[in-house]
PDB file of N, CA and C in Angstrom:
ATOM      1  N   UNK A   1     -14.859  11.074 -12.515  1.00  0.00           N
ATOM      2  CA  UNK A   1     -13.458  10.819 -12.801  1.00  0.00           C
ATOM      3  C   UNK A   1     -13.288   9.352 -13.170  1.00  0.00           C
ATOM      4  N   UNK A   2     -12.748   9.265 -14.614  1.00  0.00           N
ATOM      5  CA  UNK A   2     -12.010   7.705 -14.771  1.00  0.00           C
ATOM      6  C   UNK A   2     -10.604   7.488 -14.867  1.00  0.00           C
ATOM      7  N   UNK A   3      -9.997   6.856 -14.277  1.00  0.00           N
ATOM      8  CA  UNK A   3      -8.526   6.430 -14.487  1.00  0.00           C
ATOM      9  C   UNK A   3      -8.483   4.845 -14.191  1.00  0.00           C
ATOM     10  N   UNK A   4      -7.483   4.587 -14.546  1.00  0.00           N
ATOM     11  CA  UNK A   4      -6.791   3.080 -14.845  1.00  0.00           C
ATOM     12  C   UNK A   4      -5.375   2.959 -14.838  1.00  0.00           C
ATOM     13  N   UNK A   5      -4.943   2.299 -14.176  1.00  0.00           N
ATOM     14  CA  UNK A   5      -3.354   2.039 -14.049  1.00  0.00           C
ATOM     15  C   UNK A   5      -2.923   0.857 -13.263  1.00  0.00           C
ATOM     16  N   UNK A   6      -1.762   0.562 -13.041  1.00  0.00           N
ATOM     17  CA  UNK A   6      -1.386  -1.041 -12.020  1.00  0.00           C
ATOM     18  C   UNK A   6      -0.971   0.186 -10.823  1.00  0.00           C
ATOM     19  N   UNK A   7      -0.652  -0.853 -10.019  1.00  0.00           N
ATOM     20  CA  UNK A   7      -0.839  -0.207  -8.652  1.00  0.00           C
ATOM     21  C   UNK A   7      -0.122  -1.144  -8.174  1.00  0.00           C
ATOM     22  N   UNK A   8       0.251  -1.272  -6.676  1.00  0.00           N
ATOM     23  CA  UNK A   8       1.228  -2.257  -5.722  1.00  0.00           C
ATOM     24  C   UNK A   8       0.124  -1.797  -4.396  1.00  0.00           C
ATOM     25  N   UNK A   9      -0.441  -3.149  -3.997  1.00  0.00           N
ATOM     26  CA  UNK A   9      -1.497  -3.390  -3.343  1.00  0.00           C
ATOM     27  C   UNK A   9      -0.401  -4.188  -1.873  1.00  0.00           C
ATOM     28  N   UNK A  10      -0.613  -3.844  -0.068  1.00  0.00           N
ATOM     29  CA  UNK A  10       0.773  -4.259   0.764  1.00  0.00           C
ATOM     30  C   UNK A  10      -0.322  -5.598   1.452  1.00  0.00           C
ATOM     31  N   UNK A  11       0.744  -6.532   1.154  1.00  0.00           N
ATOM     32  CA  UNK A  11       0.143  -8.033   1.391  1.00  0.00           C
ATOM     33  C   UNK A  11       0.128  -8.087   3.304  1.00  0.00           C
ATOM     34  N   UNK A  12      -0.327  -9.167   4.184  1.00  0.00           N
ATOM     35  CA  UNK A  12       0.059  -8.982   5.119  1.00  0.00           C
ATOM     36  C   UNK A  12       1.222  -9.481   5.709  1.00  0.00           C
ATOM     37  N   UNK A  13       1.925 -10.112   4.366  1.00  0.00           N
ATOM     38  CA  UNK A  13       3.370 -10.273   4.938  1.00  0.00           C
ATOM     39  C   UNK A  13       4.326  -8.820   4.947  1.00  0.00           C
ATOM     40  N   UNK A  14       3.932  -7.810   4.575  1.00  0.00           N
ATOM     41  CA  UNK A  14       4.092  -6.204   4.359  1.00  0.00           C
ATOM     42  C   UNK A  14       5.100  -6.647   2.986  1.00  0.00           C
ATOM     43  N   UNK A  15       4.692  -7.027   2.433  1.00  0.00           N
ATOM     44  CA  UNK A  15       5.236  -7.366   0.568  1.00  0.00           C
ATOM     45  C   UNK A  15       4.208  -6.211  -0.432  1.00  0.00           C
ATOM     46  N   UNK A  16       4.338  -6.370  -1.599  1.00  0.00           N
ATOM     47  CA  UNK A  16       3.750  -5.629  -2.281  1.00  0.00           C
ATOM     48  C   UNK A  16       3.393  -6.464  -3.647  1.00  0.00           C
ATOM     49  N   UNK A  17       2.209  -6.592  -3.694  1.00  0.00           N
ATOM     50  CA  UNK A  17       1.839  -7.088  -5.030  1.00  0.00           C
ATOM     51  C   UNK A  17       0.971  -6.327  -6.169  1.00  0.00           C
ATOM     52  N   UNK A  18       1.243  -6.316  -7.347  1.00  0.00           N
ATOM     53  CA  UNK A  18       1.211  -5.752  -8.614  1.00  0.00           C
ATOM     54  C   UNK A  18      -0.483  -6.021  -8.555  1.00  0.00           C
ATOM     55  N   UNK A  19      -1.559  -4.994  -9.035  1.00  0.00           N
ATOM     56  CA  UNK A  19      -2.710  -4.802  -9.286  1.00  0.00           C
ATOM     57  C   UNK A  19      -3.360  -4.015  -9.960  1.00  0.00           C
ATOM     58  N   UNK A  20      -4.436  -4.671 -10.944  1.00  0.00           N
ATOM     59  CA  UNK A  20      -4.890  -3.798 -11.960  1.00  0.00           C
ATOM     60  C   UNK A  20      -6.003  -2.607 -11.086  1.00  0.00           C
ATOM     61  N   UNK A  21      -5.942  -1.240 -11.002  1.00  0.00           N
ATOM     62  CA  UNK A  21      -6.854  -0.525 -10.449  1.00  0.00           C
ATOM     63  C   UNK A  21      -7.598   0.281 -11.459  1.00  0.00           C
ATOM     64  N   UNK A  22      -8.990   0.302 -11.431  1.00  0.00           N
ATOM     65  CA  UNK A  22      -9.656   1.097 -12.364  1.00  0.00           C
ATOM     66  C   UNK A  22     -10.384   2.314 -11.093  1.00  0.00           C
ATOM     67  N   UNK A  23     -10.476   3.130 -11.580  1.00  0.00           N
ATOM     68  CA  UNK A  23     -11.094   4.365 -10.526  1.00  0.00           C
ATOM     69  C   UNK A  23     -12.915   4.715 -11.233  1.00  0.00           C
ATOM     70  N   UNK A  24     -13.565   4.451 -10.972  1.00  0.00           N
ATOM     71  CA  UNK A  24     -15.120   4.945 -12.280  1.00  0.00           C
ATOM     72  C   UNK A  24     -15.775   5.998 -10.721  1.00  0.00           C
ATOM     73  N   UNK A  25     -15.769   7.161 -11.069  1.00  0.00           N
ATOM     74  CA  UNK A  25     -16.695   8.200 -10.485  1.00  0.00           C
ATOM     75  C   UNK A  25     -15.552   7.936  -9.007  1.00  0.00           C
ATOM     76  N   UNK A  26     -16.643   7.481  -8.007  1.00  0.00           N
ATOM     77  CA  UNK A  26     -16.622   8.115  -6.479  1.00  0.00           C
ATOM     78  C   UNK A  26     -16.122   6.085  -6.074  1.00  0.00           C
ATOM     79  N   UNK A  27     -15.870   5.266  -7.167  1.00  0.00           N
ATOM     80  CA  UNK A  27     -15.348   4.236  -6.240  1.00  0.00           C
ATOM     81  C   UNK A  27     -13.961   3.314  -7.347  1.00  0.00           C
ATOM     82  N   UNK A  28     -13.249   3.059  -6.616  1.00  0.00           N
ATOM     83  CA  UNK A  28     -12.021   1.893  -6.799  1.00  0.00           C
ATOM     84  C   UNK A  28     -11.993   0.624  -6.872  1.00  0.00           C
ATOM     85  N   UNK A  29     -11.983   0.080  -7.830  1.00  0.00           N
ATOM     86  CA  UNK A  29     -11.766  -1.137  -7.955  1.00  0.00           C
ATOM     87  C   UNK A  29     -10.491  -1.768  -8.019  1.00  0.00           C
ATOM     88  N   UNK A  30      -9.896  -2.812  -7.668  1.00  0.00           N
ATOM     89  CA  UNK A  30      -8.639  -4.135  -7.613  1.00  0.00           C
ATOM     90  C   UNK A  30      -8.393  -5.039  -8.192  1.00  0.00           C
ATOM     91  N   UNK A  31      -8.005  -5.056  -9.331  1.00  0.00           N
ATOM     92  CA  UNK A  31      -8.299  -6.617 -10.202  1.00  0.00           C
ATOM     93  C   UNK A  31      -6.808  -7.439  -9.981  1.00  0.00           C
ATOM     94  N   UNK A  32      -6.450  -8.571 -10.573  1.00  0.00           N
ATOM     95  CA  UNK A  32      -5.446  -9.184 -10.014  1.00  0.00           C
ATOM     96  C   UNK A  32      -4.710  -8.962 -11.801  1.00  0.00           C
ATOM     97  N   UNK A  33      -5.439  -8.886 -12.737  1.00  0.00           N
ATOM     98  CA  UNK A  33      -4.273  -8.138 -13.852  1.00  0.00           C
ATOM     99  C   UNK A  33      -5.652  -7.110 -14.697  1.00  0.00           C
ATOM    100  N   UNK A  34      -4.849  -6.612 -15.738  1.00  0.00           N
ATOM    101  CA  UNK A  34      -5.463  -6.292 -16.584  1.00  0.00           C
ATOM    102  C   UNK A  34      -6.378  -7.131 -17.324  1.00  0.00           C
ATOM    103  N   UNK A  35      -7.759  -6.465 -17.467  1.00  0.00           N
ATOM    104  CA  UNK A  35      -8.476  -6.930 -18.302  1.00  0.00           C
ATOM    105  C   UNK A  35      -9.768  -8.725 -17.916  1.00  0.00           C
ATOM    106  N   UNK A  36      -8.957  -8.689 -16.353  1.00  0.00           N
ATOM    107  CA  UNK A  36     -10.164  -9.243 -15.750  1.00  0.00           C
ATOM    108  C   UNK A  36     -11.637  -8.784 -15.537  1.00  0.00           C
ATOM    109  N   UNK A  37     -12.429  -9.632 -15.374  1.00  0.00           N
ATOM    110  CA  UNK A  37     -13.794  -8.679 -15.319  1.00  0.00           C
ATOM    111  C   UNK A  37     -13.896  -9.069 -14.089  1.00  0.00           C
ATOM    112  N   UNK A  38     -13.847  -9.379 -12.834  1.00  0.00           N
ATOM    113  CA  UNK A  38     -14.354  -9.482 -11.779  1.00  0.00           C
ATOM    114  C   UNK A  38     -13.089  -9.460 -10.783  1.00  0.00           C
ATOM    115  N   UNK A  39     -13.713  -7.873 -10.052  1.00  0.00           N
ATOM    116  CA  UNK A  39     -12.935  -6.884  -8.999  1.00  0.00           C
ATOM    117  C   UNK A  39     -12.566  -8.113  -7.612  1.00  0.00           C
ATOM    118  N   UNK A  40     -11.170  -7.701  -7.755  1.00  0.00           N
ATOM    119  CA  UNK A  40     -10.665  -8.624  -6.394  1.00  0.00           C
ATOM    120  C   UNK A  40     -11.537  -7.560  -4.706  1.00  0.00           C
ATOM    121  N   UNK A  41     -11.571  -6.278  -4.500  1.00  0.00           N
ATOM    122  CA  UNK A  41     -11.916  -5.586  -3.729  1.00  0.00           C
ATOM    123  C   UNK A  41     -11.938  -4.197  -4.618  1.00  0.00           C
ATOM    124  N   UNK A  42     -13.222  -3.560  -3.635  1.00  0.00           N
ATOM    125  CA  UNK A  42     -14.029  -1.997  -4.261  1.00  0.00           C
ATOM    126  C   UNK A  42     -14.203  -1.573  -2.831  1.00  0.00           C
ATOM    127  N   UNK A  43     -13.619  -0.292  -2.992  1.00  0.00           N
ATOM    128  CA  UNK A  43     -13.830   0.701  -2.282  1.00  0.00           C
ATOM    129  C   UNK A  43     -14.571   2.001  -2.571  1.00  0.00           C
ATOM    130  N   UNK A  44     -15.494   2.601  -1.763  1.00  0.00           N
ATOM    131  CA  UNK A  44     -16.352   3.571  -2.202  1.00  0.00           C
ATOM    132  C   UNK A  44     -15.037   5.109  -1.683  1.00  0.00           C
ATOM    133  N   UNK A  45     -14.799   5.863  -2.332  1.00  0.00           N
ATOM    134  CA  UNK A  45     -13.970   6.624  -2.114  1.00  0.00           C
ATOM    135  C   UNK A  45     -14.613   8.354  -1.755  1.00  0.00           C
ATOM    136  N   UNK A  46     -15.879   8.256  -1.120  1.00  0.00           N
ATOM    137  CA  UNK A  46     -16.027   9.506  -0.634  1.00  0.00           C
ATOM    138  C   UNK A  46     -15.836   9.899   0.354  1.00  0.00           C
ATOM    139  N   UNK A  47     -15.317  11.006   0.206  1.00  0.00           N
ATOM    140  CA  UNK A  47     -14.456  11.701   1.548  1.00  0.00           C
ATOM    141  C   UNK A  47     -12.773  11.393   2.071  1.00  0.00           C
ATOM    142  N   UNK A  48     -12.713  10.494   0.915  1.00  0.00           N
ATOM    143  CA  UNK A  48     -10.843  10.400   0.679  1.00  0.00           C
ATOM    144  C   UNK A  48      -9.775  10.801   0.185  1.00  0.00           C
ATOM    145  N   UNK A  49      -8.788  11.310   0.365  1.00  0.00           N
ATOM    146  CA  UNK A  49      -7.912  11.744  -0.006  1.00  0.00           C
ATOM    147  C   UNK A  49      -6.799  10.484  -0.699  1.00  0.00           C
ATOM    148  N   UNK A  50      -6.528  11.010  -1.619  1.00  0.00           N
ATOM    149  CA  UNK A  50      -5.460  10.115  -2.280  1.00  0.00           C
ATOM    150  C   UNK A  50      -4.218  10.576  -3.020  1.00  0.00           C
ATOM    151  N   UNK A  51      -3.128   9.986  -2.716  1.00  0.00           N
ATOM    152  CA  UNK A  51      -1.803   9.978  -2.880  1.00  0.00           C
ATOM    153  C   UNK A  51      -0.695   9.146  -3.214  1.00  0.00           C
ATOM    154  N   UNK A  52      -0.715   9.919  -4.681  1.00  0.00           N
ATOM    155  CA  UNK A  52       0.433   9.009  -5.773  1.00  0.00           C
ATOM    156  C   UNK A  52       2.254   8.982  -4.870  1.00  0.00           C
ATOM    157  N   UNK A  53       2.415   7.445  -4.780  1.00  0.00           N
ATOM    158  CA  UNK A  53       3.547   7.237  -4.302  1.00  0.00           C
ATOM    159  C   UNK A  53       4.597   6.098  -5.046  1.00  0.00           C
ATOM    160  N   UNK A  54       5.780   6.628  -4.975  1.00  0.00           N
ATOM    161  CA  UNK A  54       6.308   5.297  -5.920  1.00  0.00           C
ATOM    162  C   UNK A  54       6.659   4.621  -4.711  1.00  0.00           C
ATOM    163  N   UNK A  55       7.414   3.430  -5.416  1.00  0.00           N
ATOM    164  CA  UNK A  55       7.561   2.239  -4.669  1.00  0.00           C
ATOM    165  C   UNK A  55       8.958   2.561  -4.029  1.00  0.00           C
ATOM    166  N   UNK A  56       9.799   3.843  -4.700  1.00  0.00           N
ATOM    167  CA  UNK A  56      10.946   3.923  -3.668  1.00  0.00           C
ATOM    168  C   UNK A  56      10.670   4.744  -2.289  1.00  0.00           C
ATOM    169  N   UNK A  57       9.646   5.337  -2.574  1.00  0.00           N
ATOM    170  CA  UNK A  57       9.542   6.352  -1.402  1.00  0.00           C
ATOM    171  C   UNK A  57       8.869   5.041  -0.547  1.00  0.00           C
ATOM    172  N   UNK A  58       7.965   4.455  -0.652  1.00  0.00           N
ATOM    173  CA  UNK A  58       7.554   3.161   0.287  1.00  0.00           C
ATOM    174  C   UNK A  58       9.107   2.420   0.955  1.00  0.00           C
ATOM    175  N   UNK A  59       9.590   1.789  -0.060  1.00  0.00           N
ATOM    176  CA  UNK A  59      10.809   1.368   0.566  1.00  0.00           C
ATOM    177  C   UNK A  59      11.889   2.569   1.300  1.00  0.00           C
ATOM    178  N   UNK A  60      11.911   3.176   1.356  1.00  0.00           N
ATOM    179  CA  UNK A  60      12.761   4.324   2.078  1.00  0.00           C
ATOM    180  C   UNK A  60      11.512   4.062   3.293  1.00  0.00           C
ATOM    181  N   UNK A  61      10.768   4.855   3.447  1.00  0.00           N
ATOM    182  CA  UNK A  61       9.529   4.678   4.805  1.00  0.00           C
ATOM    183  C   UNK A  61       9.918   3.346   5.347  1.00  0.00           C
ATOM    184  N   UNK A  62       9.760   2.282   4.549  1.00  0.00           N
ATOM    185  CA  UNK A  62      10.097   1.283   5.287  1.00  0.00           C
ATOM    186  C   UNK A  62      11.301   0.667   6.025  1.00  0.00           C
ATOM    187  N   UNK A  63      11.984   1.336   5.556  1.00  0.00           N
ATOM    188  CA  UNK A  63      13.474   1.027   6.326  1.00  0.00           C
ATOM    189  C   UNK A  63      13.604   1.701   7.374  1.00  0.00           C
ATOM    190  N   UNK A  64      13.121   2.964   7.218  1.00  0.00           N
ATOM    191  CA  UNK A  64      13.251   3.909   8.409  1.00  0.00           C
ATOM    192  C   UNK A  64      12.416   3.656   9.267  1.00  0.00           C
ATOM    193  N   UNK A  65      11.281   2.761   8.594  1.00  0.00           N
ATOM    194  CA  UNK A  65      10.646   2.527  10.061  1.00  0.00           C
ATOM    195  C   UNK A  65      11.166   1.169  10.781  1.00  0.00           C
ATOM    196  N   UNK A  66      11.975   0.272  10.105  1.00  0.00           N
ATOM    197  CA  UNK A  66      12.852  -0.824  10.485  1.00  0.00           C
ATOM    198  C   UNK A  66      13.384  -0.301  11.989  1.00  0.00           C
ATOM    199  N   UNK A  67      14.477   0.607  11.106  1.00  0.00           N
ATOM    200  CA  UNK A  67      15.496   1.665  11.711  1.00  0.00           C
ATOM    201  C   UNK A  67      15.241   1.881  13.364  1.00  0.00           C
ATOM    202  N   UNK A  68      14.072   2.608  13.172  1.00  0.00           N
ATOM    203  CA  UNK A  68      13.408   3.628  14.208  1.00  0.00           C
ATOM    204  C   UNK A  68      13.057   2.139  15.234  1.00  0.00           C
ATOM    205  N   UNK A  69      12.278   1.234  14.992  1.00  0.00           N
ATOM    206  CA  UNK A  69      11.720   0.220  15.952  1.00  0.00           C
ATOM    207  C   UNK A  69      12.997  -0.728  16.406  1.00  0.00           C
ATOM    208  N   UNK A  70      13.672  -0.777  15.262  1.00  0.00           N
ATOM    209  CA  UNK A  70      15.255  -1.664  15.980  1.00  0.00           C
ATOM    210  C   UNK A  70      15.807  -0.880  16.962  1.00  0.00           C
ATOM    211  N   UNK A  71      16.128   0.337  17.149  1.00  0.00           N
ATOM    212  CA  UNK A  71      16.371   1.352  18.125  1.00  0.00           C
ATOM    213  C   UNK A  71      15.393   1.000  19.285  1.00  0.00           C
ATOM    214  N   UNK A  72      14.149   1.372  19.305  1.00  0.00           N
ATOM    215  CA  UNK A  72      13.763   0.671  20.465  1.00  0.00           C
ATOM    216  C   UNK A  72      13.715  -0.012  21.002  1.00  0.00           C
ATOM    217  N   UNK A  73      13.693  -1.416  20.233  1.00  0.00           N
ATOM    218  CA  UNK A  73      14.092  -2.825  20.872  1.00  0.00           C
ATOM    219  C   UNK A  73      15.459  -2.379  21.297  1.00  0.00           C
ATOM    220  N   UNK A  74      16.727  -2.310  20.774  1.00  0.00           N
ATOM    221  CA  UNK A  74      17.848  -2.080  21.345  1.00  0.00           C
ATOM    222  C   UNK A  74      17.660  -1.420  22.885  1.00  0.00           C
ATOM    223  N   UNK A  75      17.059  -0.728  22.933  1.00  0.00           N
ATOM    224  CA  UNK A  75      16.844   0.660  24.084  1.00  0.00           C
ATOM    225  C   UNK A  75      16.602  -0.440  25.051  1.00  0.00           C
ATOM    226  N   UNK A  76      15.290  -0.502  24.794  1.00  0.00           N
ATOM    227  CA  UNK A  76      14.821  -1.664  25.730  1.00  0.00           C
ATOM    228  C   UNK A  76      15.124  -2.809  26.058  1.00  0.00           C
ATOM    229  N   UNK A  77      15.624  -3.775  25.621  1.00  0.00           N
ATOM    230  CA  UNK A  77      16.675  -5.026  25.811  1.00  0.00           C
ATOM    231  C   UNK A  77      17.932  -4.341  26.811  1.00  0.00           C
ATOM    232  N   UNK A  78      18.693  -3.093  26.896  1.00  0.00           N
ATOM    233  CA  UNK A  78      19.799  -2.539  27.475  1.00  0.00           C
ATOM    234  C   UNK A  78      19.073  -2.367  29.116  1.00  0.00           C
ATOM    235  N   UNK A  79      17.458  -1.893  29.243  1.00  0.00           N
ATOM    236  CA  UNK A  79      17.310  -1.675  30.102  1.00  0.00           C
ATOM    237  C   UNK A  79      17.109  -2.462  30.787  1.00  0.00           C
ATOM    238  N   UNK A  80      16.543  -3.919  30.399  1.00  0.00           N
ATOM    239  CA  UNK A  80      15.836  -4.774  31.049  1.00  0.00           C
ATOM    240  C   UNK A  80      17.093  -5.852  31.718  1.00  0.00           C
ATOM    241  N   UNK A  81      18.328  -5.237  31.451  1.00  0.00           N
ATOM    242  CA  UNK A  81      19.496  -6.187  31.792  1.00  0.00           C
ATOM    243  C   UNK A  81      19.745  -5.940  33.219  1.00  0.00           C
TER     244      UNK A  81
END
């Protein structure tokens, strides 16, 4: 399998940055744009499952998981009073 496309790679500030991904056979490559020759990170992809997501369904997940953990802090701050 070959494919090629940009991609949104999650920084550890949980941001999202724009990345060139090429797929060749059974591994993934990361470039920082198109048409670089030398892979930022390669992953060997056997035995993985993979799943096309846009960037709104990420941001929806992410709010809700805002959501969900602000609730607990709330919970917990009420109890500890």
């Amino acid at each position: 399998m070959n494919f090629e496309d940009y991609c949104y790679l999650k920084t550890k500030s949980e941001t999202y940055k724009k990345h060139w991904m090429v797929i060749l056979g059974n591994e993934l490559y990361f470039y920082r744009k198109r048409g670089d020759t030398e892979h930022k990170v390669m992953h060997c992809l056997t035995g993985t499952y993979l799943k096309e997501t846009s960037m709104d369904e990420l941001s929806s997940q992410k709010s809700q998981r805002s959501k969900s953990k602000g609730s607990i802090n709330d919970g917990s701050e009420k109890a500890s009073r």
